[in-house]
PDB file of N, CA and C in Angstrom:
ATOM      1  N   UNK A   1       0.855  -1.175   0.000  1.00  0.00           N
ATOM      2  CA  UNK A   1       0.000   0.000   0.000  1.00  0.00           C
ATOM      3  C   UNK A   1       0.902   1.240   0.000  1.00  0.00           C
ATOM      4  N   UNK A   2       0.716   2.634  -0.917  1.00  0.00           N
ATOM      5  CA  UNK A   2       1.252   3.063  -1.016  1.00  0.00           C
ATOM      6  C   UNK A   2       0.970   4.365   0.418  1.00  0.00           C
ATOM      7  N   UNK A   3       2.209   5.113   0.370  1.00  0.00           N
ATOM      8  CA  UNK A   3       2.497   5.879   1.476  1.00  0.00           C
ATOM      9  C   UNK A   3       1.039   7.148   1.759  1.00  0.00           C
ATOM     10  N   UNK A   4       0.796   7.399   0.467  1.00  0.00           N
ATOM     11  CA  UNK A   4      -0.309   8.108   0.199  1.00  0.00           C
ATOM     12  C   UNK A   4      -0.956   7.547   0.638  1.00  0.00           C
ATOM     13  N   UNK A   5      -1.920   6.810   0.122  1.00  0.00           N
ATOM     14  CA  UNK A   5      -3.307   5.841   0.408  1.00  0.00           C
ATOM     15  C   UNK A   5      -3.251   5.479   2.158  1.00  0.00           C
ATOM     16  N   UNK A   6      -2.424   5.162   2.958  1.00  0.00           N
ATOM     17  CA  UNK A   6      -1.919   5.172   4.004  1.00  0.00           C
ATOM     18  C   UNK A   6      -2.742   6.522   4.584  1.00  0.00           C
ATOM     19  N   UNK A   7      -1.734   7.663   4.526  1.00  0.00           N
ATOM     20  CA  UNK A   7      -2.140   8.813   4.935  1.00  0.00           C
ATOM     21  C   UNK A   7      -3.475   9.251   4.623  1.00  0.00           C
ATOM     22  N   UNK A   8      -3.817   8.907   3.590  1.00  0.00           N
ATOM     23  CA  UNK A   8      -5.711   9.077   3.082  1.00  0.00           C
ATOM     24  C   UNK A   8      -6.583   8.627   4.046  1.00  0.00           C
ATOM     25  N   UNK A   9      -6.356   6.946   4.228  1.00  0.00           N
ATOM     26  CA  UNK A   9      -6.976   6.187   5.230  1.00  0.00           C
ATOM     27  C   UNK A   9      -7.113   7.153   6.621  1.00  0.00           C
ATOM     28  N   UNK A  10      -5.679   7.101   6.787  1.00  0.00           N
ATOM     29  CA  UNK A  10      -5.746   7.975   8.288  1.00  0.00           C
ATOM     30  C   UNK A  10      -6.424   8.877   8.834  1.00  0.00           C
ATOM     31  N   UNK A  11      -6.012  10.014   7.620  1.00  0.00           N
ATOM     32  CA  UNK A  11      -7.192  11.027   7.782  1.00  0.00           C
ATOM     33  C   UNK A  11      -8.567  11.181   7.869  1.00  0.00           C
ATOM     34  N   UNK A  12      -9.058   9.836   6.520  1.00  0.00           N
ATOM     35  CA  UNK A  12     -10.600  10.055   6.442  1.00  0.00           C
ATOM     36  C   UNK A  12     -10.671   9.025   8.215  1.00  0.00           C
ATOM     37  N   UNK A  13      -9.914   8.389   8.264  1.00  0.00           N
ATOM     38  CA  UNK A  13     -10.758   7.515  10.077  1.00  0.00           C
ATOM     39  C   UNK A  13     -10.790   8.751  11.001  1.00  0.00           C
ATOM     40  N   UNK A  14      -9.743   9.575  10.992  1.00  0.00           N
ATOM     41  CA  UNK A  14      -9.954  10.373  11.981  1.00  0.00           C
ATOM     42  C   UNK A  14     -10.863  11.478  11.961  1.00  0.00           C
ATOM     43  N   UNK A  15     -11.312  12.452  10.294  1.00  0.00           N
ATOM     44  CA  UNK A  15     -12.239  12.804  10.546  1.00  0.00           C
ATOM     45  C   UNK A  15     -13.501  12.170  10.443  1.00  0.00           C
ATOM     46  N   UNK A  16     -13.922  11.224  10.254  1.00  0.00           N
ATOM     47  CA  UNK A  16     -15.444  10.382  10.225  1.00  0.00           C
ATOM     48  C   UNK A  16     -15.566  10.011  11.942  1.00  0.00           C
ATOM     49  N   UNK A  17     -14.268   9.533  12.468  1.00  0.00           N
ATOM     50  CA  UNK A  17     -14.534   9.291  14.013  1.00  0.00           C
ATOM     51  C   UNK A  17     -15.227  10.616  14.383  1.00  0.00           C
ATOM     52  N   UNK A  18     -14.561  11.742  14.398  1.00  0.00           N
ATOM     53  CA  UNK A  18     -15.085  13.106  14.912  1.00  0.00           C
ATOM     54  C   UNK A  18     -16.638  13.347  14.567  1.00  0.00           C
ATOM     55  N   UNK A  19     -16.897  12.704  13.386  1.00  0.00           N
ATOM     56  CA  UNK A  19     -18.161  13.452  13.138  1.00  0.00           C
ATOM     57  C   UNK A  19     -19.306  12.035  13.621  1.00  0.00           C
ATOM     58  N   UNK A  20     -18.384  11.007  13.471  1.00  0.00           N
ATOM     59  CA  UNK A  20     -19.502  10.133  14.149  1.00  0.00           C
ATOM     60  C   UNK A  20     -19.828  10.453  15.528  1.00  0.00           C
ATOM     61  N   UNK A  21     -18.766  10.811  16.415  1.00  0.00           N
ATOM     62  CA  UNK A  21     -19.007  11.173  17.726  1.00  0.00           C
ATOM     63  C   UNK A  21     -19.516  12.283  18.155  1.00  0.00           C
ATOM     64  N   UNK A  22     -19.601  13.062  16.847  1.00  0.00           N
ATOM     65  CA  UNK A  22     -20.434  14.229  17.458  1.00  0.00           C
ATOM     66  C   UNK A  22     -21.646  14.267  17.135  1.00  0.00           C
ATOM     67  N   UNK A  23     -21.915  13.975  15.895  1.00  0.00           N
ATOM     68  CA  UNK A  23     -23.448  14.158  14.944  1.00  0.00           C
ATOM     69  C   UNK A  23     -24.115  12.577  15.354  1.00  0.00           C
ATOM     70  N   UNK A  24     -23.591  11.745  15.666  1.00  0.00           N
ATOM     71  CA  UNK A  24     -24.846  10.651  16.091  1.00  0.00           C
ATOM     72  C   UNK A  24     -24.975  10.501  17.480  1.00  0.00           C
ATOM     73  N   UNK A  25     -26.109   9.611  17.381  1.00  0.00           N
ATOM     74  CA  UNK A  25     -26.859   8.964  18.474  1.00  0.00           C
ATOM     75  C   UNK A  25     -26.767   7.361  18.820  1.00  0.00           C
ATOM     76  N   UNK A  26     -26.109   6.439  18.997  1.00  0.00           N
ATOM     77  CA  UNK A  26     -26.644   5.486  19.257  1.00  0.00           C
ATOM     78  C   UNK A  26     -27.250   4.504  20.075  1.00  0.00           C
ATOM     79  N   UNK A  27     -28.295   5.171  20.933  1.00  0.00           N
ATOM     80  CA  UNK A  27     -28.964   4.755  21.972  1.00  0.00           C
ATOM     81  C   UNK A  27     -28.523   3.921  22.638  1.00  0.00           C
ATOM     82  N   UNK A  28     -27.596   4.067  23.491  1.00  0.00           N
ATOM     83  CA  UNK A  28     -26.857   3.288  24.674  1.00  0.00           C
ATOM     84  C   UNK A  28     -25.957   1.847  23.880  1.00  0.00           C
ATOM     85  N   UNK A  29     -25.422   2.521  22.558  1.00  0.00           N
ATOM     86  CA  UNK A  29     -24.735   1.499  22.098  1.00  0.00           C
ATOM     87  C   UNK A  29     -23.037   2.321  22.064  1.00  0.00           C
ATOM     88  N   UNK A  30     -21.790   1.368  22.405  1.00  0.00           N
ATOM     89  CA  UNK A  30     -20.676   2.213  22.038  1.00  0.00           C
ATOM     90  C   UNK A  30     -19.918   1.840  20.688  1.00  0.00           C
ATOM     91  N   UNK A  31     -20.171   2.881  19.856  1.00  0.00           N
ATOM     92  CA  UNK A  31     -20.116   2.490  18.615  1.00  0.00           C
ATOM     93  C   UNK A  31     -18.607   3.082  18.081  1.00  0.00           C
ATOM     94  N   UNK A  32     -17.975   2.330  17.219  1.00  0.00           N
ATOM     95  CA  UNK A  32     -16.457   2.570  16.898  1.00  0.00           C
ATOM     96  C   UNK A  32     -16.333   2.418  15.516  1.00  0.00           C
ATOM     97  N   UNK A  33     -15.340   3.502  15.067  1.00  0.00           N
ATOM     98  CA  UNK A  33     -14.757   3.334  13.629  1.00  0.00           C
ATOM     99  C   UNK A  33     -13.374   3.085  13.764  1.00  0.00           C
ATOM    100  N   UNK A  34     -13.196   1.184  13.304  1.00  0.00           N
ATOM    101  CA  UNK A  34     -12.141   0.384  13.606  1.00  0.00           C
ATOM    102  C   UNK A  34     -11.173   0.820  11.960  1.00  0.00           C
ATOM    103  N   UNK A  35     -11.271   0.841  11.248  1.00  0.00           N
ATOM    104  CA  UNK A  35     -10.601   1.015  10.224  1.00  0.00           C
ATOM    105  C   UNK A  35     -11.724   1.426   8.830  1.00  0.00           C
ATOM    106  N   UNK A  36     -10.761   2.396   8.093  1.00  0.00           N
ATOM    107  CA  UNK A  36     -10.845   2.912   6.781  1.00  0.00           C
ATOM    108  C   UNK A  36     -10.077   2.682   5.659  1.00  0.00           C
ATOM    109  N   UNK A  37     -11.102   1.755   4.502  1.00  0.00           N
ATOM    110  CA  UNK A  37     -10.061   1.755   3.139  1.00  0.00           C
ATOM    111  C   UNK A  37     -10.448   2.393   2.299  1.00  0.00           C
ATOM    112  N   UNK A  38      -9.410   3.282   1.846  1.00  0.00           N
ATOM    113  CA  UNK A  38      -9.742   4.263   0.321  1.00  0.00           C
ATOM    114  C   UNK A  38      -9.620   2.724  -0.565  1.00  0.00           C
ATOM    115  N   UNK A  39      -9.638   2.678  -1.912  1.00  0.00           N
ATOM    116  CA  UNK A  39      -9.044   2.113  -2.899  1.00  0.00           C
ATOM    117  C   UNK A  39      -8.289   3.331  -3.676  1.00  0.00           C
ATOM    118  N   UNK A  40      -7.114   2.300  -4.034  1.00  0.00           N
ATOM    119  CA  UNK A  40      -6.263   3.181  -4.889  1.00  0.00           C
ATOM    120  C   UNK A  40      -6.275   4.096  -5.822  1.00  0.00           C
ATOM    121  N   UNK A  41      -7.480   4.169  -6.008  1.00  0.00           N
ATOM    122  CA  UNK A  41      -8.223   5.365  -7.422  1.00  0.00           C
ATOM    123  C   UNK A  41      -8.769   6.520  -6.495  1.00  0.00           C
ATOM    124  N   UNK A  42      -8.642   6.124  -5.224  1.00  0.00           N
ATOM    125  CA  UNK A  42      -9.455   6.937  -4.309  1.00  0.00           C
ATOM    126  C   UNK A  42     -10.938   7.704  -4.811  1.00  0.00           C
ATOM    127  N   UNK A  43     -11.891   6.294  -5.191  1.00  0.00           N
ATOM    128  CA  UNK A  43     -12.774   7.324  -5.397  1.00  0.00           C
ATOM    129  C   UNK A  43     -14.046   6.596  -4.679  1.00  0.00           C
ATOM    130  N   UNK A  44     -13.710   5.598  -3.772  1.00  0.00           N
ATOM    131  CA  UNK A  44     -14.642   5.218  -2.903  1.00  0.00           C
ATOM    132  C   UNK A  44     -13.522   4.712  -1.455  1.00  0.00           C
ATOM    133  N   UNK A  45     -13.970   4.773  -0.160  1.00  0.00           N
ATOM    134  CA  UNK A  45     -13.444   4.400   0.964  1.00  0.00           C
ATOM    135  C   UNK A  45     -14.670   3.426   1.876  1.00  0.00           C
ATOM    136  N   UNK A  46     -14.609   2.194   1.871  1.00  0.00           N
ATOM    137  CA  UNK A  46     -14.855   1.746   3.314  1.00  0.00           C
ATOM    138  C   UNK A  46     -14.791   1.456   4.899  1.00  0.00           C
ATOM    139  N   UNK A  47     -16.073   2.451   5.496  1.00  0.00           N
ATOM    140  CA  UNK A  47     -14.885   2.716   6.465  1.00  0.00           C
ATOM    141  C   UNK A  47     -15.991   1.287   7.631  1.00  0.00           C
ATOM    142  N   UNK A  48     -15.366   0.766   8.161  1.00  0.00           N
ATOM    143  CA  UNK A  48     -15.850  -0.489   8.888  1.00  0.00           C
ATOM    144  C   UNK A  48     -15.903  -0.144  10.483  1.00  0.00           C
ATOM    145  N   UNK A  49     -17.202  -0.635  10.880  1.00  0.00           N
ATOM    146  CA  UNK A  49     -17.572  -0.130  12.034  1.00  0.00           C
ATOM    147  C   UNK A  49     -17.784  -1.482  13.253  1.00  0.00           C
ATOM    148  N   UNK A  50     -17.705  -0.978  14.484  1.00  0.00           N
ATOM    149  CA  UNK A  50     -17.940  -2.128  15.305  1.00  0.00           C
ATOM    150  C   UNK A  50     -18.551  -1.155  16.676  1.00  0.00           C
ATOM    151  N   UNK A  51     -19.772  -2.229  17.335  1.00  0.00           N
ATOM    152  CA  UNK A  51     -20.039  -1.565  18.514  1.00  0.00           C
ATOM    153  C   UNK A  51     -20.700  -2.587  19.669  1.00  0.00           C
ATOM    154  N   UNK A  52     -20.298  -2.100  20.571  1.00  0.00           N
ATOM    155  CA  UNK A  52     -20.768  -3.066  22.463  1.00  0.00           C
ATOM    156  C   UNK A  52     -21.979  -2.251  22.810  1.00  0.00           C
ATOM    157  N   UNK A  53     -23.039  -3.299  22.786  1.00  0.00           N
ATOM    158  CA  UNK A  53     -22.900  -4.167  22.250  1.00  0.00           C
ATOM    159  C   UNK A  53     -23.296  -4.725  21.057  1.00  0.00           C
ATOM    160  N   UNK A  54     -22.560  -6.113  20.825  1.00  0.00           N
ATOM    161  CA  UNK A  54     -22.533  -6.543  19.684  1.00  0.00           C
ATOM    162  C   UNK A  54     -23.857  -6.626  18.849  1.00  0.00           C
ATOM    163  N   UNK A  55     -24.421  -6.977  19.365  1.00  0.00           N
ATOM    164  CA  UNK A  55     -26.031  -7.162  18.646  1.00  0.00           C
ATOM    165  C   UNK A  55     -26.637  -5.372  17.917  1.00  0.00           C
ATOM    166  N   UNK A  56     -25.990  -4.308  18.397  1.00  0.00           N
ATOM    167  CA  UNK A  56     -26.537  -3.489  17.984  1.00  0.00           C
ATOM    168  C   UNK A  56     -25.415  -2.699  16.763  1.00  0.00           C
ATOM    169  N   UNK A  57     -24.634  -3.669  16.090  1.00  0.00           N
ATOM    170  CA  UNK A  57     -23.360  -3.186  15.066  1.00  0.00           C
ATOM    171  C   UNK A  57     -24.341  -3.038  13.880  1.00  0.00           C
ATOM    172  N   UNK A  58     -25.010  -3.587  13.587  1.00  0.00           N
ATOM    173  CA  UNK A  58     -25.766  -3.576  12.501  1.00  0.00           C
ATOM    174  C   UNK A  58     -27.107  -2.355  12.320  1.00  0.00           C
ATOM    175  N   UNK A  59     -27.190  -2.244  13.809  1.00  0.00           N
ATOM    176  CA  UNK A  59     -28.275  -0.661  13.643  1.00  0.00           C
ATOM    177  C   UNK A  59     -27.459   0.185  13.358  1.00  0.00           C
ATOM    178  N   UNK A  60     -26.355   0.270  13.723  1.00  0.00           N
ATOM    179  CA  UNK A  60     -25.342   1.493  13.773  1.00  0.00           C
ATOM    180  C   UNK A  60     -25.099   1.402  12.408  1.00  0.00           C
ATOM    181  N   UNK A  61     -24.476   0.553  11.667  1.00  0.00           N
ATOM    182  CA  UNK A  61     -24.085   0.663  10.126  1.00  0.00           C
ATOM    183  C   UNK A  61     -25.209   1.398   9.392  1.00  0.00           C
ATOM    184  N   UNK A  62     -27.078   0.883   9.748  1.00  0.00           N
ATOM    185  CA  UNK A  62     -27.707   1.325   8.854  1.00  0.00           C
ATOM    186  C   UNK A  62     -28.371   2.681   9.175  1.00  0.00           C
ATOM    187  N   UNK A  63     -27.940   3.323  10.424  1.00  0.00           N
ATOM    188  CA  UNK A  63     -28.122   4.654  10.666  1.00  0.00           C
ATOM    189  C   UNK A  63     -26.901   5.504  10.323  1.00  0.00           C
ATOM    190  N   UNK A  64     -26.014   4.769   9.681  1.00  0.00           N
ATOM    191  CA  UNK A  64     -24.821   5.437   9.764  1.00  0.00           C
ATOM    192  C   UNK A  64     -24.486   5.582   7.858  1.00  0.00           C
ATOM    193  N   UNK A  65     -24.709   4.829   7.499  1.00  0.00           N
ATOM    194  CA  UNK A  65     -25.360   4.777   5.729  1.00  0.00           C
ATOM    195  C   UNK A  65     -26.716   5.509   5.572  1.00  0.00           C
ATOM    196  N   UNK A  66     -27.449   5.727   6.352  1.00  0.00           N
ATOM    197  CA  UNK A  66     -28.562   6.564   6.107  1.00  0.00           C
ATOM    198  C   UNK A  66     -28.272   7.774   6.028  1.00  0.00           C
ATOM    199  N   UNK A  67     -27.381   8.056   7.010  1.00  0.00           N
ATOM    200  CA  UNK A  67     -26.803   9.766   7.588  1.00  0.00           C
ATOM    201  C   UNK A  67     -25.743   9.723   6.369  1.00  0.00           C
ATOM    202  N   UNK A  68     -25.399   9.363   5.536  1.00  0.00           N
ATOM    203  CA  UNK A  68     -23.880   9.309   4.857  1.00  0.00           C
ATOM    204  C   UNK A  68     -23.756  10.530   3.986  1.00  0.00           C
ATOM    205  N   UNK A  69     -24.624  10.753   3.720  1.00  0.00           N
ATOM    206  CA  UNK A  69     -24.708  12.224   2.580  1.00  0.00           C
ATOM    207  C   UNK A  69     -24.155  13.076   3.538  1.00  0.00           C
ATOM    208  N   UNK A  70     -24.611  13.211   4.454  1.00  0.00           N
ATOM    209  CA  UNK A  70     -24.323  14.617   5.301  1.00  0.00           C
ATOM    210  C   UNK A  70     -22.780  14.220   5.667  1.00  0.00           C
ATOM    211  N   UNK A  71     -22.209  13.015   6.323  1.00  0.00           N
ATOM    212  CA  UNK A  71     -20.698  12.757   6.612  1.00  0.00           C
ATOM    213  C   UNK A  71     -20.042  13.527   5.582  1.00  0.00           C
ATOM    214  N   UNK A  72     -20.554  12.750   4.153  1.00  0.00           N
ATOM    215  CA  UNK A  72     -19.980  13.338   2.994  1.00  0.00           C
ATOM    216  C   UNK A  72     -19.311  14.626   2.659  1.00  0.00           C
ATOM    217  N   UNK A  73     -20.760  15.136   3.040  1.00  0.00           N
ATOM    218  CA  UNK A  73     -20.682  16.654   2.692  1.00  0.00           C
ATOM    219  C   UNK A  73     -19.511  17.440   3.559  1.00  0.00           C
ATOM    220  N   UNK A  74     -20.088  16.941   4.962  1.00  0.00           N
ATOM    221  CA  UNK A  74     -18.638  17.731   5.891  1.00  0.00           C
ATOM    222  C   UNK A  74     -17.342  16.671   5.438  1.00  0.00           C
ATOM    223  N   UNK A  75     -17.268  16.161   4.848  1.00  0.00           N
ATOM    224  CA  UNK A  75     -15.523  14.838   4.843  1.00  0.00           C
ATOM    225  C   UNK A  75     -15.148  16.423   3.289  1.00  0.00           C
ATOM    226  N   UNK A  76     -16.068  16.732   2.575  1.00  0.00           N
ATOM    227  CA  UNK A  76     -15.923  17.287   1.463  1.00  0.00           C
ATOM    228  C   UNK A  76     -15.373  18.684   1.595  1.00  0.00           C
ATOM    229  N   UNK A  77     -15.846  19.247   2.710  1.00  0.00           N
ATOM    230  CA  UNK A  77     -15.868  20.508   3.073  1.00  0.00           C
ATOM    231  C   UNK A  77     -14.740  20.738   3.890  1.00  0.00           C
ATOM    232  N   UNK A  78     -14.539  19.498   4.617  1.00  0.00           N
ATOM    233  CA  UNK A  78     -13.473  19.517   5.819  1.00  0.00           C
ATOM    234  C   UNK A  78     -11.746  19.067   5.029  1.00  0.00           C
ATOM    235  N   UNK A  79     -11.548  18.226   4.055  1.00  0.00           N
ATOM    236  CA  UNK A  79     -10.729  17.944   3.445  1.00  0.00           C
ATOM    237  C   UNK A  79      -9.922  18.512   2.080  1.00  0.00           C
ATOM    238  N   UNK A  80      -8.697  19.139   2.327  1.00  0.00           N
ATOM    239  CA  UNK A  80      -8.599  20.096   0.967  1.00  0.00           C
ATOM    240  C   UNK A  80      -7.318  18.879  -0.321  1.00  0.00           C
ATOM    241  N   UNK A  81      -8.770  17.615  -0.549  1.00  0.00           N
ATOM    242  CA  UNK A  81      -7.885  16.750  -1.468  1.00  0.00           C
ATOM    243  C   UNK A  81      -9.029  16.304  -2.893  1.00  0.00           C
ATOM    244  N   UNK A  82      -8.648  16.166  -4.030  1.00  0.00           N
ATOM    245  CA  UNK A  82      -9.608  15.888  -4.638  1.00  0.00           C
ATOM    246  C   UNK A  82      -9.153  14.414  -5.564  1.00  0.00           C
ATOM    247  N   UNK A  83      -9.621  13.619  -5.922  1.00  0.00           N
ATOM    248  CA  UNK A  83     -11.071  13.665  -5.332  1.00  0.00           C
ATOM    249  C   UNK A  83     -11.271  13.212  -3.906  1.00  0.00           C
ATOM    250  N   UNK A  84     -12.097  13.171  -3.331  1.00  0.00           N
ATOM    251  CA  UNK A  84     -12.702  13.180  -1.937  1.00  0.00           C
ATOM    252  C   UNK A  84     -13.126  11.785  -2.327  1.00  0.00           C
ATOM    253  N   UNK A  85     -12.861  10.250  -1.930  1.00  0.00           N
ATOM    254  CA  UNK A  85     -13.333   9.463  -1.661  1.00  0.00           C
ATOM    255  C   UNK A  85     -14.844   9.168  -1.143  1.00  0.00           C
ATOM    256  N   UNK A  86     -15.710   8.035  -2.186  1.00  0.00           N
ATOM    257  CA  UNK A  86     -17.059   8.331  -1.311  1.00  0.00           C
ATOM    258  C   UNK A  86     -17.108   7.083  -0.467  1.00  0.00           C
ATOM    259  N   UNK A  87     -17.839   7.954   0.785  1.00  0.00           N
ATOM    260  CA  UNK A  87     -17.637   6.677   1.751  1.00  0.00           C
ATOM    261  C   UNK A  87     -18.873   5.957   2.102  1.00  0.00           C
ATOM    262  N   UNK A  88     -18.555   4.502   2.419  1.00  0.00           N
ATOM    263  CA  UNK A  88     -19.421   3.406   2.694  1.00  0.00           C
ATOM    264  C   UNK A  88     -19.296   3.028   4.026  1.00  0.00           C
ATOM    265  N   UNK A  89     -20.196   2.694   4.783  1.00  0.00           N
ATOM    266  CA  UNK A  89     -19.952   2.004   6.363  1.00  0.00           C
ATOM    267  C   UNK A  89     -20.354   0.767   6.175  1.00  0.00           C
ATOM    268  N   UNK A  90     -19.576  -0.483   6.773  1.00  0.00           N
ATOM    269  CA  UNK A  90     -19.643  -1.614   6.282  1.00  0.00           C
ATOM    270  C   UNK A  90     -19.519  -2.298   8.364  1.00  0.00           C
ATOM    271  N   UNK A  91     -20.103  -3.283   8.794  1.00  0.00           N
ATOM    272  CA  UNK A  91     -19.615  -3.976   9.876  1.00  0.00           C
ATOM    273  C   UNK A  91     -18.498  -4.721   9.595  1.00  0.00           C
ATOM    274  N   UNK A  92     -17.642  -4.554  10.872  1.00  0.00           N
ATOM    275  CA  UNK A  92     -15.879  -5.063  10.999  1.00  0.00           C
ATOM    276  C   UNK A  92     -16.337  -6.358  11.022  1.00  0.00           C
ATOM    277  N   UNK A  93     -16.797  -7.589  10.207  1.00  0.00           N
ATOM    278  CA  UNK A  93     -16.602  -8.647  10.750  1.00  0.00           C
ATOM    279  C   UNK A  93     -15.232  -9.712  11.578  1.00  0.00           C
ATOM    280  N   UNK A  94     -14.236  -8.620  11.390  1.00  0.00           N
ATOM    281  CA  UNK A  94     -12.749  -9.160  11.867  1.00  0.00           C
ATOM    282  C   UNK A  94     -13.100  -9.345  13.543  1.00  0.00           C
ATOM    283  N   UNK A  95     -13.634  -8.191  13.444  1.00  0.00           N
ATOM    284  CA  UNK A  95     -13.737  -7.697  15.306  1.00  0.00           C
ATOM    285  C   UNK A  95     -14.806  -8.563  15.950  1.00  0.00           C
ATOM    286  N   UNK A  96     -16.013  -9.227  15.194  1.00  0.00           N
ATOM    287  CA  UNK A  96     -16.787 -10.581  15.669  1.00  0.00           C
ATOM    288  C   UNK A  96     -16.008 -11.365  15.682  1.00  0.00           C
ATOM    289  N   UNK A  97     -14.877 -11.331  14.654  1.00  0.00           N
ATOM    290  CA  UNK A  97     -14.144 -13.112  14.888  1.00  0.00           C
ATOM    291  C   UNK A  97     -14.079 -13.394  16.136  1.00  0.00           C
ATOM    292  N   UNK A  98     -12.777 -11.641  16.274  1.00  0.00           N
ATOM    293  CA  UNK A  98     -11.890 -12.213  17.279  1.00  0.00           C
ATOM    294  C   UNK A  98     -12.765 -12.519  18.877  1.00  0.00           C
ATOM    295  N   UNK A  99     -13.587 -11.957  18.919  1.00  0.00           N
ATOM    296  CA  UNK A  99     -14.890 -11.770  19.704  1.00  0.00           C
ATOM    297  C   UNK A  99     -15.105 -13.462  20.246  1.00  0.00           C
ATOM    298  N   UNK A 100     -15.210 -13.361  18.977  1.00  0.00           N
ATOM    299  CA  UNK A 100     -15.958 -15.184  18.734  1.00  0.00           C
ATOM    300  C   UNK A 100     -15.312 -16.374  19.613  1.00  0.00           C
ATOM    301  N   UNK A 101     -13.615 -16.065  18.730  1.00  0.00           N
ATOM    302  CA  UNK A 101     -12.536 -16.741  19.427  1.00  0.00           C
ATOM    303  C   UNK A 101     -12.323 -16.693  20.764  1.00  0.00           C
ATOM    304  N   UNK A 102     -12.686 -15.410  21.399  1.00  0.00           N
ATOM    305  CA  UNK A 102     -11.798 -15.294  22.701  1.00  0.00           C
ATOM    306  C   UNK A 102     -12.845 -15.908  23.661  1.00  0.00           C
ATOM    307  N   UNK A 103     -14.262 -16.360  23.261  1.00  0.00           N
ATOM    308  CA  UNK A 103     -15.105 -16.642  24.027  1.00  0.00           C
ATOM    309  C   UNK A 103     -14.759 -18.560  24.227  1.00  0.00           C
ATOM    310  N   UNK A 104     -14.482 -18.649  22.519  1.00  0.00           N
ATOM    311  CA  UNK A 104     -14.533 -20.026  22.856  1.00  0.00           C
ATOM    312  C   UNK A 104     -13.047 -20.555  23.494  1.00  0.00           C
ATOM    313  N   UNK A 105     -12.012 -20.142  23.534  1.00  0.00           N
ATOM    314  CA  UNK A 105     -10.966 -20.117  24.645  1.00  0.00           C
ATOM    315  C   UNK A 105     -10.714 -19.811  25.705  1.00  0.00           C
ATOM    316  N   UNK A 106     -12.046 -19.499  26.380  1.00  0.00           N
ATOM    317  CA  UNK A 106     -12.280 -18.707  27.556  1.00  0.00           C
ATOM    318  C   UNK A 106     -13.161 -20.362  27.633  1.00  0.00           C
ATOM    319  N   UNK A 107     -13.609 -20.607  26.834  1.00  0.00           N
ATOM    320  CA  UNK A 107     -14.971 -22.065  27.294  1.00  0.00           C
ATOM    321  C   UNK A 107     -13.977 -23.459  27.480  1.00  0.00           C
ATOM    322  N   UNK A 108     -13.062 -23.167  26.827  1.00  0.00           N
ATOM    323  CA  UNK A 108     -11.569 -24.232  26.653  1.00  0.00           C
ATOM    324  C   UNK A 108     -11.400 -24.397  27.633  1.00  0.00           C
ATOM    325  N   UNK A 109     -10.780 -23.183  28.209  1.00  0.00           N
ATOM    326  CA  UNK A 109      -9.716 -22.929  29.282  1.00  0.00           C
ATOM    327  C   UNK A 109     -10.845 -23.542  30.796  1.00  0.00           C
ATOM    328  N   UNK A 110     -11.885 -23.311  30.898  1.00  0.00           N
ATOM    329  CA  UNK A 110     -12.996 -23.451  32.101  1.00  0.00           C
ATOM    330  C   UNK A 110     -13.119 -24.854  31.995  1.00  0.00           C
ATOM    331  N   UNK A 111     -13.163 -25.295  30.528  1.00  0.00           N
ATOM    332  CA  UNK A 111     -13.258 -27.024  30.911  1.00  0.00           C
ATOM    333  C   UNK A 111     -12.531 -27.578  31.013  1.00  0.00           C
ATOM    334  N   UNK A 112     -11.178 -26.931  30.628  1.00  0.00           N
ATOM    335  CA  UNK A 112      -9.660 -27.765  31.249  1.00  0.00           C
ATOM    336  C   UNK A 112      -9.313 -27.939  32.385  1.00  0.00           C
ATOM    337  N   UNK A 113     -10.344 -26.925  33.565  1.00  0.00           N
ATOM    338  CA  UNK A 113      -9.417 -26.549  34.743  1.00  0.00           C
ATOM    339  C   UNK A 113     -10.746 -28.285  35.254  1.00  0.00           C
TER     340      UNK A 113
END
């Protein structure tokens, strides 16, 4: 990955974190933006979301794709690069894995003892 695309990523996670944390709501859910990918043409970014709890990652993605025009608009307004990547919110399924895993090694470990 090049050094650019790197620094792209970075930026768009850090301003979408800001505006997720300021402009939403998610009713007693703690909702996180785990990572952002531009693609190399930079003309779309996925940025992948995860939240505790787990059962409510999927309201958050589709209130968070609903609201996306407006992210847009401020990622557009707030960023002096063109083109401006359009962004998608997608659930981290990485972050269920590991989720997944640590439960069932936690169920290991209790029936070993």
């Amino acid at each position: 990955m090049s050094e650019r695309l790197n620094k792209v990523n970075s930026l768009l996670e850090q301003e979408i974190g800001k505006i997720i944390f300021r402009d939403f709501n998610f009713h007693g859910a703690l909702v996180t933006l785990t990572h952002v990918d531009a693609t190399a043409n930079l003309i779309e970014a996925r940025a992948y979301i995860s939240a505790l709890p787990e059962d409510k990652t999927d309201a958050a993605v589709k209130t968070l794709n609903w609201g996306v025009a407006d992210v847009q608009k401020k990622i557009n307004q707030k960023l002096n690069m063109r083109p401006v990547p359009r962004i998608s919110f997608l659930k981290d399924e990485q972050i269920a894995e590991a989720s997944r895993v640590e439960e069932l090694l936690e169920k290991l470990k209790k029936e070993g003892n």
